[in-house]
N, C-alpha and C. Protein backbone atom coordinates (compact mmCIF):
# COMPACT_ATOMS: atom_id res chain seq x y z
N UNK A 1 91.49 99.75 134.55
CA UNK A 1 91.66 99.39 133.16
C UNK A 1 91.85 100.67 132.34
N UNK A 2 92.09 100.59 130.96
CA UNK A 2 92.30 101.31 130.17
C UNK A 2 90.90 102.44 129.75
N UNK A 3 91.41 103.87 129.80
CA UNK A 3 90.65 105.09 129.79
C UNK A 3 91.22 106.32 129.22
N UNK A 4 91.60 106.16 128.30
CA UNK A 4 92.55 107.13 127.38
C UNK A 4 91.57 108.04 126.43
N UNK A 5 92.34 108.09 125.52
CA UNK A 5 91.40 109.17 124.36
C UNK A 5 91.49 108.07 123.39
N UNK A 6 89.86 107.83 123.33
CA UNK A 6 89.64 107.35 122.30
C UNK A 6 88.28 107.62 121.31
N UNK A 7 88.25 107.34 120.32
CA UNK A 7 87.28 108.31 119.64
C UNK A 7 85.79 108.62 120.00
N UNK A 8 85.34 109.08 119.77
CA UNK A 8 83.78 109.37 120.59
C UNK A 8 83.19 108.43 120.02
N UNK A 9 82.66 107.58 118.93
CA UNK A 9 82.01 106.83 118.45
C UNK A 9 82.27 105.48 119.57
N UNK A 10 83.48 105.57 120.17
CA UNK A 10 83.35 104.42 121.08
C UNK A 10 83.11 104.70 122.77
N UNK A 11 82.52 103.72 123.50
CA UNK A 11 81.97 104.23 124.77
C UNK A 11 83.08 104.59 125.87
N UNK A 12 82.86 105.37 126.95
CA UNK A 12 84.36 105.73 127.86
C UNK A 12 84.09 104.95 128.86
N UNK A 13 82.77 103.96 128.83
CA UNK A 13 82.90 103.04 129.98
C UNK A 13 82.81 101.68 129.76
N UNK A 14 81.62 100.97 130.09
CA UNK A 14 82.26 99.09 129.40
C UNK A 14 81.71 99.16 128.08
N UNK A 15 82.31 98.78 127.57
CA UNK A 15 82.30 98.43 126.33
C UNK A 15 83.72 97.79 125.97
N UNK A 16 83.94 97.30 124.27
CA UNK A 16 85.07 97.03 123.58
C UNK A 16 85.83 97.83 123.16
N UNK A 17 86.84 97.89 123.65
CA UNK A 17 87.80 98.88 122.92
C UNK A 17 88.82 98.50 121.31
N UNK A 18 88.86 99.56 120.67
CA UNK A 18 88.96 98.84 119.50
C UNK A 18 90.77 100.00 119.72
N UNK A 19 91.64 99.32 119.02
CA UNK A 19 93.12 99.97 119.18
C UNK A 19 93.50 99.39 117.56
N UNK A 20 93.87 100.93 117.19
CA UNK A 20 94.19 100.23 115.40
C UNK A 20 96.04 100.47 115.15
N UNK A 21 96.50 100.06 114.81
CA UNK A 21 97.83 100.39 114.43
C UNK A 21 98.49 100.11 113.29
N UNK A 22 99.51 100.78 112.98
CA UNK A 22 100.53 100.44 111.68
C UNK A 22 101.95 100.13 112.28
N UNK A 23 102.42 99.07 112.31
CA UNK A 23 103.92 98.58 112.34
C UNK A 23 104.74 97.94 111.27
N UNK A 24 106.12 98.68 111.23
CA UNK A 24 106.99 98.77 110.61
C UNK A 24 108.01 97.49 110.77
N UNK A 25 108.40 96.63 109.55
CA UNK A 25 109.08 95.28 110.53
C UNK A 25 110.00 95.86 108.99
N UNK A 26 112.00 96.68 109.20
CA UNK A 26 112.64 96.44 108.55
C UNK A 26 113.43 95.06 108.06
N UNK A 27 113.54 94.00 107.77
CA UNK A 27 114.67 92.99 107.79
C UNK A 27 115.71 92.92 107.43
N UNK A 28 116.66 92.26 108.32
CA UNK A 28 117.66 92.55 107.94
C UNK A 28 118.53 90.82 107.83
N UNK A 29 120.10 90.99 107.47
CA UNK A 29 120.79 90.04 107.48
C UNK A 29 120.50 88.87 108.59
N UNK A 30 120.35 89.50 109.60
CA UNK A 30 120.73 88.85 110.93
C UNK A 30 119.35 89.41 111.66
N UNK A 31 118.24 88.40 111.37
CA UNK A 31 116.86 89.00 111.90
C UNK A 31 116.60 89.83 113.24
N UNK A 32 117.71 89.76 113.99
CA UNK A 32 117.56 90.03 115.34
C UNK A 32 117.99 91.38 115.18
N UNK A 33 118.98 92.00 114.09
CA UNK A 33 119.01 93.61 114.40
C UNK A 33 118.25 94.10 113.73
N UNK A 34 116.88 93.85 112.43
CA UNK A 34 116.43 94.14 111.62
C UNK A 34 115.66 95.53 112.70
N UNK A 35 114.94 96.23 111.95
CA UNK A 35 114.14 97.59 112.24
C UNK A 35 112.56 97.32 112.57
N UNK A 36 112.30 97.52 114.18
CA UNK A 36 110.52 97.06 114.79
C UNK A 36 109.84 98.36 115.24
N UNK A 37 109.14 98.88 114.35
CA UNK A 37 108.44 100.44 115.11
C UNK A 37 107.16 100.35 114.84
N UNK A 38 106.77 101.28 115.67
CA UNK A 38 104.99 101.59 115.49
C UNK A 38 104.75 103.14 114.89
N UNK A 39 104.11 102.89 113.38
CA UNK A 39 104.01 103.93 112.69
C UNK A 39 102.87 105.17 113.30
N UNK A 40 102.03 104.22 113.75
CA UNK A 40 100.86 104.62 114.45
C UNK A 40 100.25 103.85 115.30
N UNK A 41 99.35 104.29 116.06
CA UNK A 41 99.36 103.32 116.64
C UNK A 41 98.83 103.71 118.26
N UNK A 42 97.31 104.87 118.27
CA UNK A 42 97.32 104.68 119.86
C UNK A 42 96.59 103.84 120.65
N UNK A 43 97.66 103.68 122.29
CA UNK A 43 97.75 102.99 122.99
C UNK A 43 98.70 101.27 122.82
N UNK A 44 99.27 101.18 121.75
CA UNK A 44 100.48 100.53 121.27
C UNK A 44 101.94 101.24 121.57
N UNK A 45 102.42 100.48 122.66
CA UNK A 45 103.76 101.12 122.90
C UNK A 45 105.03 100.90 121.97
N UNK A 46 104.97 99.71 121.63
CA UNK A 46 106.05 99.28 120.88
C UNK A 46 106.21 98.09 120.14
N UNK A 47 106.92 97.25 119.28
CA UNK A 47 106.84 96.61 118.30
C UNK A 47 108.80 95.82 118.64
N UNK A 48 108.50 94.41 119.38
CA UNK A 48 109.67 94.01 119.45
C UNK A 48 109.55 92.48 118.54
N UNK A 49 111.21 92.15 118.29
CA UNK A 49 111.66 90.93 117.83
C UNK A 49 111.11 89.63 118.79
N UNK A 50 110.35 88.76 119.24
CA UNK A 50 111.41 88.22 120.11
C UNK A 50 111.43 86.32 119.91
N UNK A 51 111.49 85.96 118.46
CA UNK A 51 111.82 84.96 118.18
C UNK A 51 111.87 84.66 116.43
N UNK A 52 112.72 83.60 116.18
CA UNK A 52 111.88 83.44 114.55
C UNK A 52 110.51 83.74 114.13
N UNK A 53 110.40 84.79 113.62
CA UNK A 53 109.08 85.21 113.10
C UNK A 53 108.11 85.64 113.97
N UNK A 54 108.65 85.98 115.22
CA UNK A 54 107.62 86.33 116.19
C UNK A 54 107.73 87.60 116.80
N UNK A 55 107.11 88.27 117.10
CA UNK A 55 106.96 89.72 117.11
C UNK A 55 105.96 90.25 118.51
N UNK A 56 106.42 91.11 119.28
CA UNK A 56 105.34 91.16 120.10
C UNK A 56 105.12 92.47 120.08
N UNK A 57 103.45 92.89 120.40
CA UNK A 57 102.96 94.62 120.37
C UNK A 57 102.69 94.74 122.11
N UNK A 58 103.32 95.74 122.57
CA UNK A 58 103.39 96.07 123.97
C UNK A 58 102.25 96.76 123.98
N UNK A 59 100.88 97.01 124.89
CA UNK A 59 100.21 97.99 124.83
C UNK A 59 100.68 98.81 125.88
N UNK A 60 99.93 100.47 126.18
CA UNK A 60 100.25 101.05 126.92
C UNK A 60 99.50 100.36 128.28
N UNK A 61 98.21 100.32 127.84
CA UNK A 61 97.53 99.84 129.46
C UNK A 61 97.14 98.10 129.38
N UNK A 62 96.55 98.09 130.23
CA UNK A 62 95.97 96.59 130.77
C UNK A 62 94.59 96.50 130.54
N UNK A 63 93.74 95.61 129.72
CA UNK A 63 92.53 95.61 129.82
C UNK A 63 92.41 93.78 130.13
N UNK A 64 90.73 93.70 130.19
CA UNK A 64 90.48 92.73 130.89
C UNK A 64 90.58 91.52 130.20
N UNK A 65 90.61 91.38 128.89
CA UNK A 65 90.94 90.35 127.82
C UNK A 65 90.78 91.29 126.49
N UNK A 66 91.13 90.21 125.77
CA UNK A 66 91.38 90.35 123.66
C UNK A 66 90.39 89.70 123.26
N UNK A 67 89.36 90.15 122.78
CA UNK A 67 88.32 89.21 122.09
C UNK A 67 88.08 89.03 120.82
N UNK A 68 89.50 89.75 120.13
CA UNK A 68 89.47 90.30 118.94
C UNK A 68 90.66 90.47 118.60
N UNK A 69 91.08 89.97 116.67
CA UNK A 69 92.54 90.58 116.83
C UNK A 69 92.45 90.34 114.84
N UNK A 70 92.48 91.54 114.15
CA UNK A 70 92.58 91.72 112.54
C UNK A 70 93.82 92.06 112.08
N UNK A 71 94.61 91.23 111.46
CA UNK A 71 96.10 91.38 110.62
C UNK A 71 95.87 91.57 109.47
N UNK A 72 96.60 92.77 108.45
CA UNK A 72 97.21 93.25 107.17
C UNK A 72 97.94 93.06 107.23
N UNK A 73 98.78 92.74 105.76
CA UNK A 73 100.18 92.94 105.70
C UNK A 73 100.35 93.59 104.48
N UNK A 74 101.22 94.38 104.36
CA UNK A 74 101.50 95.55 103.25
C UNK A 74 102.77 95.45 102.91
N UNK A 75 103.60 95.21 101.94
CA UNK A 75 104.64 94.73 101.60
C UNK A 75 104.67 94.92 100.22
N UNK A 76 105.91 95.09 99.62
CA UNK A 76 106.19 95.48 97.92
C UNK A 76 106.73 93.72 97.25
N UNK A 77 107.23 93.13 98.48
CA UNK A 77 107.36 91.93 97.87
C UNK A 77 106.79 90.91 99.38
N UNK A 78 105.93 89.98 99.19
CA UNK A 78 105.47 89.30 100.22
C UNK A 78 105.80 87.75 100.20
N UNK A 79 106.65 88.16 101.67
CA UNK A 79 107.06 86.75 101.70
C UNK A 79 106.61 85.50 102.74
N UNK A 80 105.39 86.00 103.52
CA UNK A 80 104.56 85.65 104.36
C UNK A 80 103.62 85.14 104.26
N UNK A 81 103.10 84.14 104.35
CA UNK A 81 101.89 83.37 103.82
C UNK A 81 100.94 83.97 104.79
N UNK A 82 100.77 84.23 105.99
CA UNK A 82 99.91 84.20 106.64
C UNK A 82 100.18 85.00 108.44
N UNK A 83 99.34 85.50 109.02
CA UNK A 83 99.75 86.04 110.15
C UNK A 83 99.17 85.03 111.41
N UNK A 84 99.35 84.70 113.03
CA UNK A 84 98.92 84.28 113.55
C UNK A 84 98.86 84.68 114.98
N UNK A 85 97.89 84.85 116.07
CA UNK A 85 98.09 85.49 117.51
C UNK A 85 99.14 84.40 118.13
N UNK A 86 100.23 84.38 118.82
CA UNK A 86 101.16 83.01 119.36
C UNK A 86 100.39 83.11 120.28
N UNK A 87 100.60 84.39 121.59
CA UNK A 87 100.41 84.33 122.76
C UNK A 87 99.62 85.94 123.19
N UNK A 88 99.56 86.09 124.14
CA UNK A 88 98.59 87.45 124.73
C UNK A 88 98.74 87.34 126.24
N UNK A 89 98.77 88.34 126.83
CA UNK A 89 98.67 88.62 128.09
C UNK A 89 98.18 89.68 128.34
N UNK A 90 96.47 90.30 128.15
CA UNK A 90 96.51 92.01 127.89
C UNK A 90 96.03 92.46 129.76
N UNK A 91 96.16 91.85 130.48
CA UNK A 91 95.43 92.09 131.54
C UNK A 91 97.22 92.12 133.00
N UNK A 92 98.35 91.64 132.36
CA UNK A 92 99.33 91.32 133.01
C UNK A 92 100.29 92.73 133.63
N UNK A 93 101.06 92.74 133.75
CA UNK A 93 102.17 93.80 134.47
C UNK A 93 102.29 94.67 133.19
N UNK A 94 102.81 93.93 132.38
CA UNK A 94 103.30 94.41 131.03
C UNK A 94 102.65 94.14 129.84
N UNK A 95 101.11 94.72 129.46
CA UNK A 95 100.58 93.78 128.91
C UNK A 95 100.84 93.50 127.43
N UNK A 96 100.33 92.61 126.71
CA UNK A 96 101.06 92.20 125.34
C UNK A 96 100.17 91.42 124.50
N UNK A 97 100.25 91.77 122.99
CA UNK A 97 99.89 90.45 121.94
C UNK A 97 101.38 90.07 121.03
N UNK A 98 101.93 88.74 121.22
CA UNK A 98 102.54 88.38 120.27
C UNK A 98 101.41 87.46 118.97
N UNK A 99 102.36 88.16 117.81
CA UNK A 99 101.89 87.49 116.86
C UNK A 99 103.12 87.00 115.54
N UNK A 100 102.81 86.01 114.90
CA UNK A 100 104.19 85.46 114.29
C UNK A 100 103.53 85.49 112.53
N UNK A 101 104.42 85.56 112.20
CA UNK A 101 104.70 85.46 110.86
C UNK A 101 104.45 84.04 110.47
N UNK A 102 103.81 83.39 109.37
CA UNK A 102 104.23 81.78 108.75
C UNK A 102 103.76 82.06 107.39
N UNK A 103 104.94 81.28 106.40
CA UNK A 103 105.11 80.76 105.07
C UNK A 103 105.14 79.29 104.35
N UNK A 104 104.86 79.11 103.69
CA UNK A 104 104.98 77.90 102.78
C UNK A 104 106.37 77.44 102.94
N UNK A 105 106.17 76.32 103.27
CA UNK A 105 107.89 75.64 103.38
C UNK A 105 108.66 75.47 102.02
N UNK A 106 109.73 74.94 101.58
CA UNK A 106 110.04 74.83 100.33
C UNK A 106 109.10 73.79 99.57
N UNK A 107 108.97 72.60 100.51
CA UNK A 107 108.65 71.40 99.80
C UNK A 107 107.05 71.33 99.35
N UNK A 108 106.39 72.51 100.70
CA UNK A 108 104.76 72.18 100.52
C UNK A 108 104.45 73.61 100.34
N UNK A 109 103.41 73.55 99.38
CA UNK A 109 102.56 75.21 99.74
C UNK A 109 101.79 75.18 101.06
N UNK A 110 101.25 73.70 101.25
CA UNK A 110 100.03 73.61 102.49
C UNK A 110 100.72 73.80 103.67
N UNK A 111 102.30 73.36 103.87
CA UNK A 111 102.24 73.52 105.04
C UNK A 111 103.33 74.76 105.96
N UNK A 112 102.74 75.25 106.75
CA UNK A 112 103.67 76.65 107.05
C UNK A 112 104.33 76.74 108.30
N UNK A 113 105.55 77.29 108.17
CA UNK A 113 106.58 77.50 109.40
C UNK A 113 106.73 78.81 109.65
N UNK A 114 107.18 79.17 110.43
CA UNK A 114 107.45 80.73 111.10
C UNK A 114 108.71 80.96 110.07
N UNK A 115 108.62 82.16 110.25
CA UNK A 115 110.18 82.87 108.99
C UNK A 115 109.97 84.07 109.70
N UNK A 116 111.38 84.89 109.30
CA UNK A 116 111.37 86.00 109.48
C UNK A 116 111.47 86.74 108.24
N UNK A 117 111.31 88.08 108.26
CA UNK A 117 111.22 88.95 106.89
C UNK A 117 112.89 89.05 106.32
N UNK A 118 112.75 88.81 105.09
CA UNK A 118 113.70 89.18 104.35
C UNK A 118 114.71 90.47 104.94
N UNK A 119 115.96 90.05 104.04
CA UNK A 119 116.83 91.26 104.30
C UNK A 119 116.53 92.05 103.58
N UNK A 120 116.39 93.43 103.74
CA UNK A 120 115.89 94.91 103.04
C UNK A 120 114.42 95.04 102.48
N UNK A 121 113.62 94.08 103.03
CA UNK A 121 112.20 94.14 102.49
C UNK A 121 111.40 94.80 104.21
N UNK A 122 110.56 95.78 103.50
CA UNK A 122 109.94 95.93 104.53
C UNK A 122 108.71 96.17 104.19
N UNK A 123 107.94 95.99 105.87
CA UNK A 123 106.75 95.30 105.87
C UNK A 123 105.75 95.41 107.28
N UNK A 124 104.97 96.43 106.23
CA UNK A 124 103.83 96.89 107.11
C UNK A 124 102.85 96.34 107.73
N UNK A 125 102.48 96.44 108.52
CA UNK A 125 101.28 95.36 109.53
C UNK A 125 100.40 96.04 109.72
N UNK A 126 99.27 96.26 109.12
CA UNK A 126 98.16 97.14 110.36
C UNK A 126 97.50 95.99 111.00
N UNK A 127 97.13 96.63 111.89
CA UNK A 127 96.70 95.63 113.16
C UNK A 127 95.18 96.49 113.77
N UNK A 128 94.27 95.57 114.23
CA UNK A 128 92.95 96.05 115.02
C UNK A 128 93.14 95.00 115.98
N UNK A 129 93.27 95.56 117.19
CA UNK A 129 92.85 94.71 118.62
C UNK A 129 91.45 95.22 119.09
N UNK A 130 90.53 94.04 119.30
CA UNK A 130 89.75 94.33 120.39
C UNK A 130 89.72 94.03 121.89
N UNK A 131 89.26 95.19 122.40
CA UNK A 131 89.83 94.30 123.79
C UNK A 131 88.59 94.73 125.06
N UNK A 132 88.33 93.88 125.90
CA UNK A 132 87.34 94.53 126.66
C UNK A 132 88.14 95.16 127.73
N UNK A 133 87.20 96.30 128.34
CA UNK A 133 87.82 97.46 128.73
C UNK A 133 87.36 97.48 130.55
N UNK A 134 86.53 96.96 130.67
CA UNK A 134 86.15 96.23 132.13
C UNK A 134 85.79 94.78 132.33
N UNK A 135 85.40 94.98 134.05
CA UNK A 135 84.62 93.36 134.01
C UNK A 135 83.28 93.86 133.97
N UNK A 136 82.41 94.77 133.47
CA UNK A 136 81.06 94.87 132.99
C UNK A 136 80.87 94.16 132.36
N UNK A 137 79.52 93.37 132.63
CA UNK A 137 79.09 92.38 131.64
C UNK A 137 78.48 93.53 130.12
């Protein structure tokens, strides 16, 4: 499992590992070429598209589960009602948290669909994963 540099306040053996990041979601015309980076972000490899409103964070390593997962969103104009985990795999080949975007539909405030970000609005995510770091109880 995962054993990197991480700050001394947290333990180098079982315990929770806490991974904080800032991602960058540009939008564009055509959501699929819009702009996905990780401003910061260690042990977060990368920041992809890969559906209406859905977004996935690659980590670098594999830990044993997510027991934990805190969304911001930072934006000059916000068009997102709300953030949500879709799916996770942190223990897999490639491990991963997708998480999606949802807004107020036209007709209801209550009820929300996935969207993607506007064209030329962009929109910061910080993110806290927790994740356990062995099978130590």
């Amino acid at each position: 499992m995962a054993n990197q540099t991480f700050n001394d306040v947290q333990s180098r053996t079982k315990a929770v590992k806490l991974l904080h990041g800032r991602l960058r979601i540009l939008g564009n015309t055509t959501p699929a070429n819009g702009t996905f980076s990780v401003i910061e972000g260690d042990g977060i490899l990368s920041l992809t598209r890969t559906g209406t409103g859905l977004y996935r964070i690659t980590l670098r390593d594999k830990y044993q589960k997510l027991v934990g997962a805190k969304f911001q969103i930072l934006a000059a104009t916000i068009t997102q009602g709300e953030i949500e985990i879709a799916a996770e795999d942190v223990d897999g080949a490639t491990p991963y948290v997708d998480f999606r975007f949802k807004a107020p539909t036209n007709s209801s405030t209550t009820t929300l669909i996935a969207t993607d970000t506007a064209n030329d609005v962009t929109i910061d995510v910080f993110v806290e994963l927790a994740l356990k770091n062995t099978n130590a109880r």
